[in-house]
C-alpha atoms as a PDB file:
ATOM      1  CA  UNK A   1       0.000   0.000   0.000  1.00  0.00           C
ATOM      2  CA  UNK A   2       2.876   2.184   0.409  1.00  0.00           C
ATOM      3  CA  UNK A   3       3.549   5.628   2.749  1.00  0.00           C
ATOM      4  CA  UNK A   4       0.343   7.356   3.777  1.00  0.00           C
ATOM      5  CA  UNK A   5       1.599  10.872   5.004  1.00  0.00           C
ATOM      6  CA  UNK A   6       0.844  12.602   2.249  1.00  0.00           C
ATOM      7  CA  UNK A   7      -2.578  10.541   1.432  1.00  0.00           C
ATOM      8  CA  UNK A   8      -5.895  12.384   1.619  1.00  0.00           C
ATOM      9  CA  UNK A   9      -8.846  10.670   3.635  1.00  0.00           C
ATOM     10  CA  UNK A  10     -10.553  10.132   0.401  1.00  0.00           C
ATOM     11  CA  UNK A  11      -8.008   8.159  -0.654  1.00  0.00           C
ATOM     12  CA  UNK A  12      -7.017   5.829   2.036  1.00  0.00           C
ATOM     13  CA  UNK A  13     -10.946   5.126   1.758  1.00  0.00           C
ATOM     14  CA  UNK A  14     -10.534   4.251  -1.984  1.00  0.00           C
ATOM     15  CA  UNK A  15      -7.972   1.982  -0.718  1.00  0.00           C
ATOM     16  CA  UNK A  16      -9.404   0.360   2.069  1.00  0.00           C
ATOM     17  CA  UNK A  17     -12.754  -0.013  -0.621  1.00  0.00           C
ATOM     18  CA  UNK A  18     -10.455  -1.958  -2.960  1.00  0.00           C
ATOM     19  CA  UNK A  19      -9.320  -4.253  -0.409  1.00  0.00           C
ATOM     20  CA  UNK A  20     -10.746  -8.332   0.371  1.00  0.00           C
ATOM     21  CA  UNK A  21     -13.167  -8.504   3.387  1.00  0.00           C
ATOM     22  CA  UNK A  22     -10.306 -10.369   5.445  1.00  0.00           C
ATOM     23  CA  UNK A  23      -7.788  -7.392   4.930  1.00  0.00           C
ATOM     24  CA  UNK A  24     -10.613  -4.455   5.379  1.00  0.00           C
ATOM     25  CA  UNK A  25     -11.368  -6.139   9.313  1.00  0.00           C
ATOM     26  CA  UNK A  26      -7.487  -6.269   9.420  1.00  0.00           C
ATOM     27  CA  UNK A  27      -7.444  -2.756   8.596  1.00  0.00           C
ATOM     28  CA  UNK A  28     -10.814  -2.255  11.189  1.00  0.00           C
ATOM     29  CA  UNK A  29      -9.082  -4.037  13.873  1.00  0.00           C
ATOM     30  CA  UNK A  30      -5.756  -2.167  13.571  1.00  0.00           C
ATOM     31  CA  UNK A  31      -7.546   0.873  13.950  1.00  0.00           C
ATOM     32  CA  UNK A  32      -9.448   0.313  16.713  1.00  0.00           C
ATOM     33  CA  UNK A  33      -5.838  -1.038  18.125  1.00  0.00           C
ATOM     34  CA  UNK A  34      -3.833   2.264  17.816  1.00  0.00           C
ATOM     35  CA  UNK A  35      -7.322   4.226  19.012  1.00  0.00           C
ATOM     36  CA  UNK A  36      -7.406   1.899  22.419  1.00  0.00           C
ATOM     37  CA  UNK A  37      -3.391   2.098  22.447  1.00  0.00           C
ATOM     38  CA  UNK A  38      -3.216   5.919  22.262  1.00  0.00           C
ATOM     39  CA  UNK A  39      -6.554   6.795  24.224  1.00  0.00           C
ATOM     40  CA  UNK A  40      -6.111   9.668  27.107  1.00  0.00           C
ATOM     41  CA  UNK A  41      -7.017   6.694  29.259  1.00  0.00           C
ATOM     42  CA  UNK A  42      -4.215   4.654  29.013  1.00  0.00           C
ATOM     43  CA  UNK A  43      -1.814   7.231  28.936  1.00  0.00           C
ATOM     44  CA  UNK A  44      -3.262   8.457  32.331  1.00  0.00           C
ATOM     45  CA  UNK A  45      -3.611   4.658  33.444  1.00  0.00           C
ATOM     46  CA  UNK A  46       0.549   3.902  32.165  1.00  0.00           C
ATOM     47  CA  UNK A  47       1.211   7.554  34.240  1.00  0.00           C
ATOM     48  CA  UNK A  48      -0.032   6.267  37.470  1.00  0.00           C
ATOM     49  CA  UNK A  49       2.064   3.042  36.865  1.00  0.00           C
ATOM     50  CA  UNK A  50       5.015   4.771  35.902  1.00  0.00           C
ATOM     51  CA  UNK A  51       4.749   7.022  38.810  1.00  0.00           C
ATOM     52  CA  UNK A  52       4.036   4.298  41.569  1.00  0.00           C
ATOM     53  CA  UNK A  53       7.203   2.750  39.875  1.00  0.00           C
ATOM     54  CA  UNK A  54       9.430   6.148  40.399  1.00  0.00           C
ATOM     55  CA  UNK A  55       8.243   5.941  43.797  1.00  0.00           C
ATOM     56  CA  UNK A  56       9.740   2.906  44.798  1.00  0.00           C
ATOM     57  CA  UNK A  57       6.973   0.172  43.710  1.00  0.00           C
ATOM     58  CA  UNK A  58       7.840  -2.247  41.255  1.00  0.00           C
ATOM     59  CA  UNK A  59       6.081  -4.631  38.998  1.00  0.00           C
ATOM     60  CA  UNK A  60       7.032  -7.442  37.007  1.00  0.00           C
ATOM     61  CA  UNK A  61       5.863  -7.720  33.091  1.00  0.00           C
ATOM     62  CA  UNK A  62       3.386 -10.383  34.334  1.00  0.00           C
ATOM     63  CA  UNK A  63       2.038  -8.345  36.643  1.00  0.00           C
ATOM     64  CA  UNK A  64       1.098  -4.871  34.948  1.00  0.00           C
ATOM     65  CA  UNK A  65      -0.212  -7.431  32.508  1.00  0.00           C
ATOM     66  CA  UNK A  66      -2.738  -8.662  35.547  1.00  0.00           C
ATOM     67  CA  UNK A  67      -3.314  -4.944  36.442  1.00  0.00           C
ATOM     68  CA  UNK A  68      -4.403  -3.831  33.112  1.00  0.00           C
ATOM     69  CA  UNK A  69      -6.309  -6.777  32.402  1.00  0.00           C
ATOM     70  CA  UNK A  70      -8.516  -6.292  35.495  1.00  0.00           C
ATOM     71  CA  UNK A  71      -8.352  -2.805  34.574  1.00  0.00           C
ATOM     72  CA  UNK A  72      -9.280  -1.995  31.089  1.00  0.00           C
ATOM     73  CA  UNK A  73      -8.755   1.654  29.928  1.00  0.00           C
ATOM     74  CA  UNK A  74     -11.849   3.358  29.594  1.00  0.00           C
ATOM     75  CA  UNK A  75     -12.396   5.342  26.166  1.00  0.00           C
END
């Protein structure tokens, strides 16, 4: 599909028109992905981690996984 930073809106939707079903969720899912990932939410939620870390409380991978799990990020 090549480099989108100088596509129009129009045209990524021509592009994402022209693709199968399969890819066009793809596309749908990746989306929603980078809209979750980059939500106010999250950063605020990763902030309070990241400062309860600075102060002295640490977590392993396994259990900030636990943490956000029970705690999904609200939109």
């Amino acid at each position: 599909m090549g480099h989108f930073a100088d596509v129009s809106v129009t045209e990524l939707q021509n592009r994402i028109k022209k693709l199968s079903p399969g890819e066009r969720r793809s596309v749908g899912k990746y989306v929603s992905y980078v809209t979750r990932r980059n939500s106010t939410a999250r950063q605020r939620q990763l902030a309070r981690i990241n400062r309860a870390m600075s102060a002295g409380k640490k977590y392993s991978q396994a259990q900030i996984d636990a943490i956000l799990a029970r705690n999904p990020p609200k939109s």
